[in-house]
N, C-alpha and C. Protein backbone atom coordinates (compact mmCIF):
# COMPACT_ATOMS: atom_id res chain seq x y z
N UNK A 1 13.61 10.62 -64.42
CA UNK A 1 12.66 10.77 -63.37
C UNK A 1 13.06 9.97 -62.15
N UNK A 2 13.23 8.74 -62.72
CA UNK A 2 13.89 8.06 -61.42
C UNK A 2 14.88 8.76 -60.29
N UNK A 3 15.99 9.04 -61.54
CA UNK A 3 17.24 9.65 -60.84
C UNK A 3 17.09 10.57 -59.87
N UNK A 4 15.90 11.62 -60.34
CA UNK A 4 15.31 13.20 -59.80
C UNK A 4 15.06 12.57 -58.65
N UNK A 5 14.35 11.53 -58.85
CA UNK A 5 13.29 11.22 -57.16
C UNK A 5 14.85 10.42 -56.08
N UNK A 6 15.98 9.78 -56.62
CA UNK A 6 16.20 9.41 -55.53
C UNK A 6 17.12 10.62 -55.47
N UNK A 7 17.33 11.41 -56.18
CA UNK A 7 18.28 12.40 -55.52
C UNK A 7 17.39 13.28 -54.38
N UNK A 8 15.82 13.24 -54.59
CA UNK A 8 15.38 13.86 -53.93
C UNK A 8 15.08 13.46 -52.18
N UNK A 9 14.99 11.76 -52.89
CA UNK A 9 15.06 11.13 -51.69
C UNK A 9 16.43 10.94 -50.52
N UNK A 10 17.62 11.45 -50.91
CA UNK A 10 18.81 11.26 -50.70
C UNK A 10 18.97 13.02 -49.94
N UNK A 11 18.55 13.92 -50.09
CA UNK A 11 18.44 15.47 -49.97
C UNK A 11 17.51 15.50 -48.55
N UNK A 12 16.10 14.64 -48.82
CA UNK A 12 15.32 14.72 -48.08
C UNK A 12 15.46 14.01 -46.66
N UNK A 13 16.49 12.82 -46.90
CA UNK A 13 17.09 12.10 -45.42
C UNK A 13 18.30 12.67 -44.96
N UNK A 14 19.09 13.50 -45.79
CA UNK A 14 20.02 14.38 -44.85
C UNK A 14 19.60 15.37 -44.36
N UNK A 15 18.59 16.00 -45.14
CA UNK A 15 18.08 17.21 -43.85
C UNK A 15 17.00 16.47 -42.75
N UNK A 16 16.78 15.45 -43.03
CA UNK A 16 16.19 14.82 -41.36
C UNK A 16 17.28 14.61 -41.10
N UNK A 17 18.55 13.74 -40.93
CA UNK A 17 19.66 13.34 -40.24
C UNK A 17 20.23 14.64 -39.98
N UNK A 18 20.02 15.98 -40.20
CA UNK A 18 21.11 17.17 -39.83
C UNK A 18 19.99 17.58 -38.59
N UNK A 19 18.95 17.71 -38.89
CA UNK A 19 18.17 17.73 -37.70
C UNK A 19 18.16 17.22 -36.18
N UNK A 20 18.21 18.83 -35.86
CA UNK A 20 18.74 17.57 -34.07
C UNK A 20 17.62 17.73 -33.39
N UNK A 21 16.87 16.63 -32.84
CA UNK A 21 15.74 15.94 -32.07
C UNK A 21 17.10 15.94 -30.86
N UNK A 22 15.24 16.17 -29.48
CA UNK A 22 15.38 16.47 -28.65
C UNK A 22 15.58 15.01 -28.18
N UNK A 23 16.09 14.68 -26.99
CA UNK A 23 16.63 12.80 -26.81
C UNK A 23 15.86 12.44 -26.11
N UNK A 24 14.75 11.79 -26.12
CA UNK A 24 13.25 10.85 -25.78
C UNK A 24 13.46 10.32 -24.18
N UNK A 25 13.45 11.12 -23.31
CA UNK A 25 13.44 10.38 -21.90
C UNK A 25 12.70 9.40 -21.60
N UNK A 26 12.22 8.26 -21.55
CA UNK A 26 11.66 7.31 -20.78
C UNK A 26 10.94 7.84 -19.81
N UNK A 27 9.83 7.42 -19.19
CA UNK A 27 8.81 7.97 -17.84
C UNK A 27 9.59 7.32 -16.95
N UNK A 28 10.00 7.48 -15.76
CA UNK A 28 10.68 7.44 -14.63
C UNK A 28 9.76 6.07 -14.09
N UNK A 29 10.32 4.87 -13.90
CA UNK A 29 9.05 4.14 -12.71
C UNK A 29 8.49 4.68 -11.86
N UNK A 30 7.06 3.70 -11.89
CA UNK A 30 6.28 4.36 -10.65
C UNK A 30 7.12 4.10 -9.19
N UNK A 31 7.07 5.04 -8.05
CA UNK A 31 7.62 4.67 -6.71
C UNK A 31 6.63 3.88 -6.38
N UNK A 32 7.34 3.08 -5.42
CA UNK A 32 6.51 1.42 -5.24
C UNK A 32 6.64 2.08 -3.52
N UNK A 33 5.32 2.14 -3.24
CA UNK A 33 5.17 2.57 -1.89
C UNK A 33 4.06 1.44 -0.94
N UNK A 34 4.59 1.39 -0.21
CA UNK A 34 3.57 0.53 0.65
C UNK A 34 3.28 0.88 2.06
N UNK A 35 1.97 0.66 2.67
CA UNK A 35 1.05 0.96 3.84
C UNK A 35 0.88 0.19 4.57
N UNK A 36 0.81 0.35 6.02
CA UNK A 36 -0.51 0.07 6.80
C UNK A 36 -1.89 0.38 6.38
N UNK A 37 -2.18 -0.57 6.69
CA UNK A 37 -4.32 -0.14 6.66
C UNK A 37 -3.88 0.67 8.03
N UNK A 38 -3.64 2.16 7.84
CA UNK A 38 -3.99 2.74 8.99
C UNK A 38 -4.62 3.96 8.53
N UNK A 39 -6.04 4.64 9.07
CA UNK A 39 -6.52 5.97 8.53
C UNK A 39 -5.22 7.25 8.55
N UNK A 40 -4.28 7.14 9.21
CA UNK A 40 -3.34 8.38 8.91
C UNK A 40 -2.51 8.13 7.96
N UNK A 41 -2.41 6.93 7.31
CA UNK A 41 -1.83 7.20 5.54
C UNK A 41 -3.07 7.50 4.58
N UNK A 42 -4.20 7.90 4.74
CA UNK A 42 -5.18 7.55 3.79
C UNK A 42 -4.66 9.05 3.02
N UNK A 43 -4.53 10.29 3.33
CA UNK A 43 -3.81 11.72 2.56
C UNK A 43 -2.83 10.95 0.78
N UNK A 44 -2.27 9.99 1.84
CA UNK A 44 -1.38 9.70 0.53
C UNK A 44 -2.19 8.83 -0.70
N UNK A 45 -3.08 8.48 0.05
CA UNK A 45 -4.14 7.60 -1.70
C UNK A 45 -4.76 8.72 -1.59
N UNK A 46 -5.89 9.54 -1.08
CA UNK A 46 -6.90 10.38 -1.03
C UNK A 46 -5.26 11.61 -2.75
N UNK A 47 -4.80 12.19 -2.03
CA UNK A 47 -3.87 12.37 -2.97
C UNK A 47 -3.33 12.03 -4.54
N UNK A 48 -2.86 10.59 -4.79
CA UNK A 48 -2.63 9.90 -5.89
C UNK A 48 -4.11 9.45 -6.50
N UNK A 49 -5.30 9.65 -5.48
CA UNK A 49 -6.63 9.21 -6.25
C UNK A 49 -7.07 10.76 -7.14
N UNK A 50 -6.99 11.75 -6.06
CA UNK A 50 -7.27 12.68 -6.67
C UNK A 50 -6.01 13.70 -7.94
N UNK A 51 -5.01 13.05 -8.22
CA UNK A 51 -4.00 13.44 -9.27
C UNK A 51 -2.99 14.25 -8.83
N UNK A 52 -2.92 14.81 -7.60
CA UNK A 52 -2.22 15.42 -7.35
C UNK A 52 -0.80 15.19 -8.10
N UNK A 53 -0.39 14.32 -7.09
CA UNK A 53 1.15 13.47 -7.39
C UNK A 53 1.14 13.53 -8.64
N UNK A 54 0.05 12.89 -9.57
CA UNK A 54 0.60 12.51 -11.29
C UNK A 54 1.18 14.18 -11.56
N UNK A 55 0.09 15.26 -11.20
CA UNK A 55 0.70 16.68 -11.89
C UNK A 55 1.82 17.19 -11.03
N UNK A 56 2.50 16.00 -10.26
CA UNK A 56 3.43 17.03 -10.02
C UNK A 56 4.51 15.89 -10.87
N UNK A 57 4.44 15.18 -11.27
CA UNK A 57 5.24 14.31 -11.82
C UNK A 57 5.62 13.02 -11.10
N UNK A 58 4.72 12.56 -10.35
CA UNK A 58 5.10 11.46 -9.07
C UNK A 58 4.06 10.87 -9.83
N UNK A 59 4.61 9.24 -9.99
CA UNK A 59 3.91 8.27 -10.42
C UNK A 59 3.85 6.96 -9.28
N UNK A 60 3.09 6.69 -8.26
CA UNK A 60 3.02 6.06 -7.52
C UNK A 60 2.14 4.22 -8.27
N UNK A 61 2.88 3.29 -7.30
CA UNK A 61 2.30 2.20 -7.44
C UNK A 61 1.70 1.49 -5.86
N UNK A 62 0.96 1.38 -5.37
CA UNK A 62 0.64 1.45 -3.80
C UNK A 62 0.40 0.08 -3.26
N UNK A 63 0.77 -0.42 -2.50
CA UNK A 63 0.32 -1.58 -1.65
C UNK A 63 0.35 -1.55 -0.45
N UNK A 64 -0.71 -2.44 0.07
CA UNK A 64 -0.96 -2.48 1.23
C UNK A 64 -1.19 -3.77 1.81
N UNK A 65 0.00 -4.60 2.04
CA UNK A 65 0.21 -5.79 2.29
C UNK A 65 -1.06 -5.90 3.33
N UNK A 66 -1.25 -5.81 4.13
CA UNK A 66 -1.73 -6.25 5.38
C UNK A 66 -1.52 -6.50 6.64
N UNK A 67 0.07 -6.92 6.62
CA UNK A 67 0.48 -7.46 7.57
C UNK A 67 1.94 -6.77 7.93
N UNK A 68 2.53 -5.77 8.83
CA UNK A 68 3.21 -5.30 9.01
C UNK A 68 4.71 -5.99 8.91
N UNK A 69 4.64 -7.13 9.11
CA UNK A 69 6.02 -7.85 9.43
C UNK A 69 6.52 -8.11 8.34
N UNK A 70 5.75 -8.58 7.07
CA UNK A 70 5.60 -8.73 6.18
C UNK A 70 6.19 -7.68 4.70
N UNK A 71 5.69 -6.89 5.29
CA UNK A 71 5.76 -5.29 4.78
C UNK A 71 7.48 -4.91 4.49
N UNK A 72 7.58 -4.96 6.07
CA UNK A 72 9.05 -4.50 6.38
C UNK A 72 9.86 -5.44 6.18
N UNK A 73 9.83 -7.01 5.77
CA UNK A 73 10.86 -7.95 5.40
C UNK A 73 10.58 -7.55 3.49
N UNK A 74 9.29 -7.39 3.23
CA UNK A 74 9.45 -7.07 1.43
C UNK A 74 10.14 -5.65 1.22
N UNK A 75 10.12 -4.30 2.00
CA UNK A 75 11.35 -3.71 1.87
C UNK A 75 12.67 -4.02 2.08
N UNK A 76 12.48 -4.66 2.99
CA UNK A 76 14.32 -4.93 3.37
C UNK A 76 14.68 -5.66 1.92
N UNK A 77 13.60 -6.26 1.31
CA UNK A 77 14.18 -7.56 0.06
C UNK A 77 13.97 -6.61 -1.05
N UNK A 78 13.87 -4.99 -1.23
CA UNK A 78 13.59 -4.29 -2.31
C UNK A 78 12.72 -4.35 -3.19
N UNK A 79 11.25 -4.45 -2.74
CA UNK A 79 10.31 -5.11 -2.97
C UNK A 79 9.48 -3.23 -2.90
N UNK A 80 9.87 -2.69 -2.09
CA UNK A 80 9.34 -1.56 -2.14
C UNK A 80 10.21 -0.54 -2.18
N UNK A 81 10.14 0.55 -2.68
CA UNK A 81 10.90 1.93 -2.45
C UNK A 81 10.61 2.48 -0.97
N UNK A 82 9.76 2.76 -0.51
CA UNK A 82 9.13 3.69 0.88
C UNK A 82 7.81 2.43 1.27
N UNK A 83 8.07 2.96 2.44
CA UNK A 83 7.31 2.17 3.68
C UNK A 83 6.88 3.31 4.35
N UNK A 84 5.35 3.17 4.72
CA UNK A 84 4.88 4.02 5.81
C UNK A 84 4.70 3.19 6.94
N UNK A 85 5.17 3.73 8.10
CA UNK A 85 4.91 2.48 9.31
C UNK A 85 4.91 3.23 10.23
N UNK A 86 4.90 3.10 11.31
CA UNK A 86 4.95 3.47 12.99
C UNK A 86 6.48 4.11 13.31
N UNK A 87 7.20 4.60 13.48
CA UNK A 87 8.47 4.98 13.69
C UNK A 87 9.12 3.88 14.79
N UNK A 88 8.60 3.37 15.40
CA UNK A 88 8.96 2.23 16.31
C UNK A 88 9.61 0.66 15.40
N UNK A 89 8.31 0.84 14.18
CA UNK A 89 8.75 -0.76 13.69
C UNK A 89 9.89 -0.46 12.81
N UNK A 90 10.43 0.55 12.70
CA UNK A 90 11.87 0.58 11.80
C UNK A 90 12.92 0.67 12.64
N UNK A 91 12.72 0.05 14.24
CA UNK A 91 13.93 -0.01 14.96
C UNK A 91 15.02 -1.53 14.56
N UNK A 92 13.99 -2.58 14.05
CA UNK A 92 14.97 -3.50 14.16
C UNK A 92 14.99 -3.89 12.55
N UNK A 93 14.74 -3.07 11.79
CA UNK A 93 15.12 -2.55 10.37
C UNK A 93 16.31 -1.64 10.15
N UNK A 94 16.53 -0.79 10.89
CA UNK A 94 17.06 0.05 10.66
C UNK A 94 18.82 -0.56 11.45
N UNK A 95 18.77 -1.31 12.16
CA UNK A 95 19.82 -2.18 13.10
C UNK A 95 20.65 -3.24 11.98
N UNK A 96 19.78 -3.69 11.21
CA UNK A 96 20.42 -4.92 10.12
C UNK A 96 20.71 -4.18 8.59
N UNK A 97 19.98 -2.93 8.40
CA UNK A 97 20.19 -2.26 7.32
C UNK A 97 20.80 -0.71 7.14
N UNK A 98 21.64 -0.44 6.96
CA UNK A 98 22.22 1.01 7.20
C UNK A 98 21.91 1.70 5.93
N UNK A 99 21.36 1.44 5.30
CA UNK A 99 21.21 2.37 3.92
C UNK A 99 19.52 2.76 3.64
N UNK A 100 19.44 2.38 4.65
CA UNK A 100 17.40 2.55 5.23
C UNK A 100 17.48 4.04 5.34
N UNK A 101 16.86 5.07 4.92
CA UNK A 101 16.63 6.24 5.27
C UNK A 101 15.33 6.82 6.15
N UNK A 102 14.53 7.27 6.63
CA UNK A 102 13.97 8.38 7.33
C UNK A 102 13.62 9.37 6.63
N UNK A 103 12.58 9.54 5.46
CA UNK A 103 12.74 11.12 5.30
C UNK A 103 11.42 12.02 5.58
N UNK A 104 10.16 11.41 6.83
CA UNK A 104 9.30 12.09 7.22
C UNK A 104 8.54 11.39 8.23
N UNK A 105 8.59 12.69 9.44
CA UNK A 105 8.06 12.00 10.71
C UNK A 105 7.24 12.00 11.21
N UNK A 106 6.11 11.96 11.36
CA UNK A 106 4.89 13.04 11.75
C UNK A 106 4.53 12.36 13.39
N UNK A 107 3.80 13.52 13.78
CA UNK A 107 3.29 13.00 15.35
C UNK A 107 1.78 13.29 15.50
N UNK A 108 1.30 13.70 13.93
CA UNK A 108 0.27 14.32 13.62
C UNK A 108 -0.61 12.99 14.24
N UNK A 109 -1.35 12.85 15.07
CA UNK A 109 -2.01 11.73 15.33
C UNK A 109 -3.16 11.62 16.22
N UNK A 110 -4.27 11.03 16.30
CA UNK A 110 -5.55 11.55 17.19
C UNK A 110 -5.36 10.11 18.16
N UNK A 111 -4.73 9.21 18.21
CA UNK A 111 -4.30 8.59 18.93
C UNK A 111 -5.15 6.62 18.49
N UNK A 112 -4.71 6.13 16.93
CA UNK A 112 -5.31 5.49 17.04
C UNK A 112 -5.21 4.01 17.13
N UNK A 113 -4.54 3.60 18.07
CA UNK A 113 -3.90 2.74 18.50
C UNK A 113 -4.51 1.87 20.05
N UNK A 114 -4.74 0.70 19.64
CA UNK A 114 -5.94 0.46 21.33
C UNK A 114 -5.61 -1.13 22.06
N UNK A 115 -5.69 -1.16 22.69
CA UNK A 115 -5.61 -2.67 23.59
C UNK A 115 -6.74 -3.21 23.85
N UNK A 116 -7.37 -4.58 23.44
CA UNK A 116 -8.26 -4.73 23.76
C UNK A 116 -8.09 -6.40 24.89
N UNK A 117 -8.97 -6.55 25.57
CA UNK A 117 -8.98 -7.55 26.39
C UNK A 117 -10.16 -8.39 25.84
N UNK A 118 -9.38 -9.69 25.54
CA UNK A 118 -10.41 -10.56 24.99
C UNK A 118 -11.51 -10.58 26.40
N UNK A 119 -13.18 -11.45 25.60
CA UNK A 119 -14.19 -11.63 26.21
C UNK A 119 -13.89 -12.60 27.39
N UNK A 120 -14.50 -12.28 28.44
CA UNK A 120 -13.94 -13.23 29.34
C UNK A 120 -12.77 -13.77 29.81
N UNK A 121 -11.61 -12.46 29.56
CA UNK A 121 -10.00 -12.18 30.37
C UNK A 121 -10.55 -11.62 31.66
N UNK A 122 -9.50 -11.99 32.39
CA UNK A 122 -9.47 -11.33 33.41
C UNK A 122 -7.68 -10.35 33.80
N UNK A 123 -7.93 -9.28 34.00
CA UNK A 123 -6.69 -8.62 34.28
C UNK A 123 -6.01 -9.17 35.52
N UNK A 124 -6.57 -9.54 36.44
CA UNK A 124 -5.81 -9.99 37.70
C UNK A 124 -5.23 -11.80 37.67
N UNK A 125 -5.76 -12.43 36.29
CA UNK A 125 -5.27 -13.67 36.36
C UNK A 125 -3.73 -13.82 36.60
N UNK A 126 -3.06 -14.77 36.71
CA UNK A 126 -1.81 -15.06 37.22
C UNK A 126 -0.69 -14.96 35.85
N UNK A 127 -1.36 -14.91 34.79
CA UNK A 127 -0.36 -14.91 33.50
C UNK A 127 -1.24 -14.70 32.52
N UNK A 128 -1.02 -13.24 32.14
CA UNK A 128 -1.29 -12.71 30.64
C UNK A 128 -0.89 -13.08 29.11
N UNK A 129 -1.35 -13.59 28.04
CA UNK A 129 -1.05 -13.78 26.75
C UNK A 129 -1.37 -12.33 26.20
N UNK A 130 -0.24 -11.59 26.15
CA UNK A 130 -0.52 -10.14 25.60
C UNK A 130 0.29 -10.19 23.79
N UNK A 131 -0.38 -9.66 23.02
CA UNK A 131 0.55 -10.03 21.61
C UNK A 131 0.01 -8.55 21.05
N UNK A 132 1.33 -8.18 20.45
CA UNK A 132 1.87 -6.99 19.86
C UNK A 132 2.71 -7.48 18.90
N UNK A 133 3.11 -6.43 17.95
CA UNK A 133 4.06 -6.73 17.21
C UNK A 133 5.21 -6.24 17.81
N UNK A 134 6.11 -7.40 18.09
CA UNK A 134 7.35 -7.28 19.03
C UNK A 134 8.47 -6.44 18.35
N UNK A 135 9.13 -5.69 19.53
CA UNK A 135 10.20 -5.00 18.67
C UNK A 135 10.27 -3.88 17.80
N UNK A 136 9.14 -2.88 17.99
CA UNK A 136 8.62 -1.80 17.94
C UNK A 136 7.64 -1.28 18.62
N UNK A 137 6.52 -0.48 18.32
CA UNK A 137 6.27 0.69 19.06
C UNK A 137 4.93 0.04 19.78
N UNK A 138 4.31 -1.29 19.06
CA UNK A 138 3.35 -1.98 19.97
C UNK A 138 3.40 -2.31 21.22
N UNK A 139 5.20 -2.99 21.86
CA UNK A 139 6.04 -3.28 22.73
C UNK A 139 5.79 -1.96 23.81
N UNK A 140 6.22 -0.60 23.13
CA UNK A 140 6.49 0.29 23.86
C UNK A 140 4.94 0.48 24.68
N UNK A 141 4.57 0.72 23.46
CA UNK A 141 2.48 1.02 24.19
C UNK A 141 2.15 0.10 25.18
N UNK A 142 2.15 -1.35 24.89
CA UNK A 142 1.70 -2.48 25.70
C UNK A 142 2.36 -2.17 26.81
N UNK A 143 3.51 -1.89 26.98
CA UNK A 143 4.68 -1.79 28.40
C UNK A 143 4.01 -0.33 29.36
N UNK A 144 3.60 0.57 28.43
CA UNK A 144 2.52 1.74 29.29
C UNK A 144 2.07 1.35 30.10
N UNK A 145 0.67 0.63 29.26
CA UNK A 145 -0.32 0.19 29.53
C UNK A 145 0.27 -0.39 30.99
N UNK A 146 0.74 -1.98 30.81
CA UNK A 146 1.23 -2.73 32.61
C UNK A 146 1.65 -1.76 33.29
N UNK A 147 2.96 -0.74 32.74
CA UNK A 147 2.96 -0.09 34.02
C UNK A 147 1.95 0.90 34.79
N UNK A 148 0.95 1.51 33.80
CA UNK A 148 -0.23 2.33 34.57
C UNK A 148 -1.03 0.72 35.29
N UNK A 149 -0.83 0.08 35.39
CA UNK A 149 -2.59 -0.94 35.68
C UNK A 149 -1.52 -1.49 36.69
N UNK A 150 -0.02 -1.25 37.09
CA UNK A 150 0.33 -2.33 37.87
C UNK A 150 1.04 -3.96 37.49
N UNK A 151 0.84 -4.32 36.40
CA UNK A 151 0.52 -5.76 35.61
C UNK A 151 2.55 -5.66 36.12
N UNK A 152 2.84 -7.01 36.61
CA UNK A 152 4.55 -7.63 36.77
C UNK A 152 4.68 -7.86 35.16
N UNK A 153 5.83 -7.74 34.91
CA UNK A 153 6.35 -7.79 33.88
C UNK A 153 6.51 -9.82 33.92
N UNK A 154 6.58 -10.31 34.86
CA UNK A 154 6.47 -11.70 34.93
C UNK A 154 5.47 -12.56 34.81
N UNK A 155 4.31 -11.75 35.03
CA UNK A 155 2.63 -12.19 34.59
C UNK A 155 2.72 -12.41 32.85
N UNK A 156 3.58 -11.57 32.30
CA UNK A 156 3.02 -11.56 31.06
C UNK A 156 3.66 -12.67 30.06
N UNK A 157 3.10 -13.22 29.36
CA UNK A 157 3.70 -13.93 27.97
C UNK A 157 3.54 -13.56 26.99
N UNK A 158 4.42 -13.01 26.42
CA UNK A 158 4.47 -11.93 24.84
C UNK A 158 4.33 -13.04 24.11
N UNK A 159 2.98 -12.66 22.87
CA UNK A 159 3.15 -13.09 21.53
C UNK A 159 3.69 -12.13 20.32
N UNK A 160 4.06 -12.52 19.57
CA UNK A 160 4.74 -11.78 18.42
C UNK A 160 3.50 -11.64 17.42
N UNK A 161 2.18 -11.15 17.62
CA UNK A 161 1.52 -10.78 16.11
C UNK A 161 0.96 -9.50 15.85
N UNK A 162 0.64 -9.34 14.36
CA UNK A 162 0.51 -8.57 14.06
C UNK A 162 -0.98 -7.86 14.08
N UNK A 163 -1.04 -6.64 13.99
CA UNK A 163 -2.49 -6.10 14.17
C UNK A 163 -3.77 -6.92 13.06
N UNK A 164 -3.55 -7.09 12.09
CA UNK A 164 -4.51 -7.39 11.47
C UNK A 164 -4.86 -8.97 11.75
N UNK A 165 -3.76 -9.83 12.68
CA UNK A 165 -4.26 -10.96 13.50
C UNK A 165 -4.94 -10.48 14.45
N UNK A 166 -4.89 -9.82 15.35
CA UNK A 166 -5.08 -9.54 16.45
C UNK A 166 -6.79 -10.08 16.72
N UNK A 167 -7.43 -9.45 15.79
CA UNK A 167 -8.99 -9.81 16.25
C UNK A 167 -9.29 -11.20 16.09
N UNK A 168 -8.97 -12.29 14.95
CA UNK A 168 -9.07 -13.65 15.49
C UNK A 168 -8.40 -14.34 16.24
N UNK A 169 -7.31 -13.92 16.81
CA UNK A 169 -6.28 -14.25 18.17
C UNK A 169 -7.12 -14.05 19.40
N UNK A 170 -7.65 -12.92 19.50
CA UNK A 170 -8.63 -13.01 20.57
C UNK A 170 -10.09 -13.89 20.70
N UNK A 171 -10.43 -13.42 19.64
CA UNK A 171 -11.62 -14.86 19.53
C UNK A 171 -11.47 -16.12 19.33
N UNK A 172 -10.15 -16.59 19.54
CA UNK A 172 -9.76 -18.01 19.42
C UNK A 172 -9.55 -18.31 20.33
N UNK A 173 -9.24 -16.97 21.54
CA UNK A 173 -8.80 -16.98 22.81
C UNK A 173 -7.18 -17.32 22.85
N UNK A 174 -6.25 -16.80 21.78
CA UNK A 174 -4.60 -17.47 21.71
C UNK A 174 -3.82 -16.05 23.06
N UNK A 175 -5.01 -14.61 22.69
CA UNK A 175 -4.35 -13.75 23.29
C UNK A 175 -5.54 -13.51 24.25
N UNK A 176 -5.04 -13.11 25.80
CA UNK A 176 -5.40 -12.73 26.67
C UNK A 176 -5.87 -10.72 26.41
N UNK A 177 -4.68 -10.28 26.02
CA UNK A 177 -4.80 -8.81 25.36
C UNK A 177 -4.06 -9.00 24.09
N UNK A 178 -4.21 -7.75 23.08
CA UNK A 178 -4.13 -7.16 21.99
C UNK A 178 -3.88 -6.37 21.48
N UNK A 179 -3.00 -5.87 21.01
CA UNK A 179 -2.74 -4.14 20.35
C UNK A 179 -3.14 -4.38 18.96
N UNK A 180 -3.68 -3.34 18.93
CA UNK A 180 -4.21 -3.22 17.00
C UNK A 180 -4.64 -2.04 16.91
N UNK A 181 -5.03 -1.17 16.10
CA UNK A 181 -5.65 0.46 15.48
C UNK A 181 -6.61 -0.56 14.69
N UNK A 182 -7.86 0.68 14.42
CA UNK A 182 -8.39 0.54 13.07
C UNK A 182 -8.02 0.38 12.20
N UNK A 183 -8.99 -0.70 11.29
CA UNK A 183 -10.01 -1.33 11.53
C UNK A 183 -9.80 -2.38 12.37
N UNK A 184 -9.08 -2.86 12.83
CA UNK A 184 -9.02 -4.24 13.26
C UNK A 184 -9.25 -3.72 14.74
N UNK A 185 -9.35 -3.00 15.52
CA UNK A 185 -9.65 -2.81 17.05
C UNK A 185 -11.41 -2.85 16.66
N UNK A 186 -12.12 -2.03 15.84
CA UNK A 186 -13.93 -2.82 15.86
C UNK A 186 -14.09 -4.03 15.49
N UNK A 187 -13.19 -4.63 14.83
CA UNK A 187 -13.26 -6.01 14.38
C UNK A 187 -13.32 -6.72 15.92
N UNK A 188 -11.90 -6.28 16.12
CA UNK A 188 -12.38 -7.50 18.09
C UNK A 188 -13.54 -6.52 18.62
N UNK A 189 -13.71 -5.65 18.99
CA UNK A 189 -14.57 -5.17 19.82
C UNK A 189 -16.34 -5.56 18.89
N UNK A 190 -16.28 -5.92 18.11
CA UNK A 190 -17.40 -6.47 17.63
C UNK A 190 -17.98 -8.06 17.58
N UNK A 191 -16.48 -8.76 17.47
CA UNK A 191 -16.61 -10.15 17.94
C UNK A 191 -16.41 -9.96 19.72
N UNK A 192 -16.85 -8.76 20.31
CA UNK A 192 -16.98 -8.88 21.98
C UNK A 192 -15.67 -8.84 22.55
N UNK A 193 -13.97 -8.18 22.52
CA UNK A 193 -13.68 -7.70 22.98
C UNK A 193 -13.68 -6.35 23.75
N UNK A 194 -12.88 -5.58 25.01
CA UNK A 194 -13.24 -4.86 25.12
C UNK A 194 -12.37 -3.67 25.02
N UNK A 195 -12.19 -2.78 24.60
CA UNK A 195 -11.14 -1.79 24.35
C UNK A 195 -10.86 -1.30 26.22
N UNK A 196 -9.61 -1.74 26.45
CA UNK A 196 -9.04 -1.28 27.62
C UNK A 196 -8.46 0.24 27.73
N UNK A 197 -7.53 0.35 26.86
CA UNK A 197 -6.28 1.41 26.87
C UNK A 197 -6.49 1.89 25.21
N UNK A 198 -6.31 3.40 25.45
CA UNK A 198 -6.13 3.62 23.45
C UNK A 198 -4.87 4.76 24.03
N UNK A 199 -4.54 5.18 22.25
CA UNK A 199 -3.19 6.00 23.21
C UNK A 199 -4.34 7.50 22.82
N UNK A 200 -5.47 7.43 22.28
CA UNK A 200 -5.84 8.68 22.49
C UNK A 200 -5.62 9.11 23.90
């Protein structure tokens, strides 16, 4: 009886070992994607909230640092796969890194991007504290802006910050003006800045 059973047992593991199994893929990591708090990425959570992505086989992991500068130094350090940003702030990304790709551009936009003038600025004072995030597309907007209003490019003193500073920079009074989008443009305009310029 013994013998019977291990011969049976010996019969019964070569026809599993002749058996060919299909080879067990691993789930692919999630893509590590990161945002602006800006309402024109919201498609891409509204999306991964509602499953889309999972049924198509996209497994997303999402962050949303806060702080743009921030953002784009934790990609450069491979911290993220894809970055959604402004097409402007991947100019001085794209200068130190050549293996940075581009693969969607949109212009789809209702324009939400705004300047606000802290409470009690004055536009005609002799020297502006204007702060943008330098070296992309805040630069470009802010530079509109002076040239429609007139403003010398010598009046002004650029700060380097980022939108989601922007509203206690002005209520601290560090910036004279401000570039920021929602949310952070009602944030100053609620602590009493005043929205000057939007690019609507």
């Amino acid at each position: 009886m013994t013998r019977r059973r291990t011969a049976l047992g010996w019969l019964g593991a070569t026809l599993l070992a002749g058996c060919e199994r299909a080879p067990v893929t691993p789930p692919a990591p999630p893509l590590r994607v990161a945002i602006d708090l800006w309402p024109g990425y919201y498609p891409l959570l509204l999306a991964d909230e509602l499953g889309w992505l999972h049924e198509a086989g996209v497994a997303l992991r999402i962050a949303m640092p806060g702080n743009t500068d921030r953002m784009i130094a934790q990609f450069a350090a491979g911290q993220h796969d894809v970055v959604a940003v402004a097409l402007g702030d991947l100019i001085n990304l794209t200068r130190g890194r050549r293996d940075v790709k581009v693969v969607l551009v949109s212009d789809e936009s209702a324009g939400g991007d705004a300047l606000l003038l802290r409470a009690g600025a004055d536009l005609a004072a002799p020297r502006l504290r204007v702060g943008t995030n330098l070296g992309g597309f805040g630069e470009v907007f802010v530079d509109e802006f002076l040239a429609r209003r007139g403003i010398a490019p010598a009046r002004v003193l650029w700060v380097n910050v980022d939108a989601a500073d922007v509203p206690r920079a002005l209520a601290d009074g560090e910036l004279d003006l401000g570039h920021c989008w929602e949310p952070y443009a009602a944030q100053a305009q609620a602590a009493g800045a005043t929205r000057v310029f939007s690019s609507a």
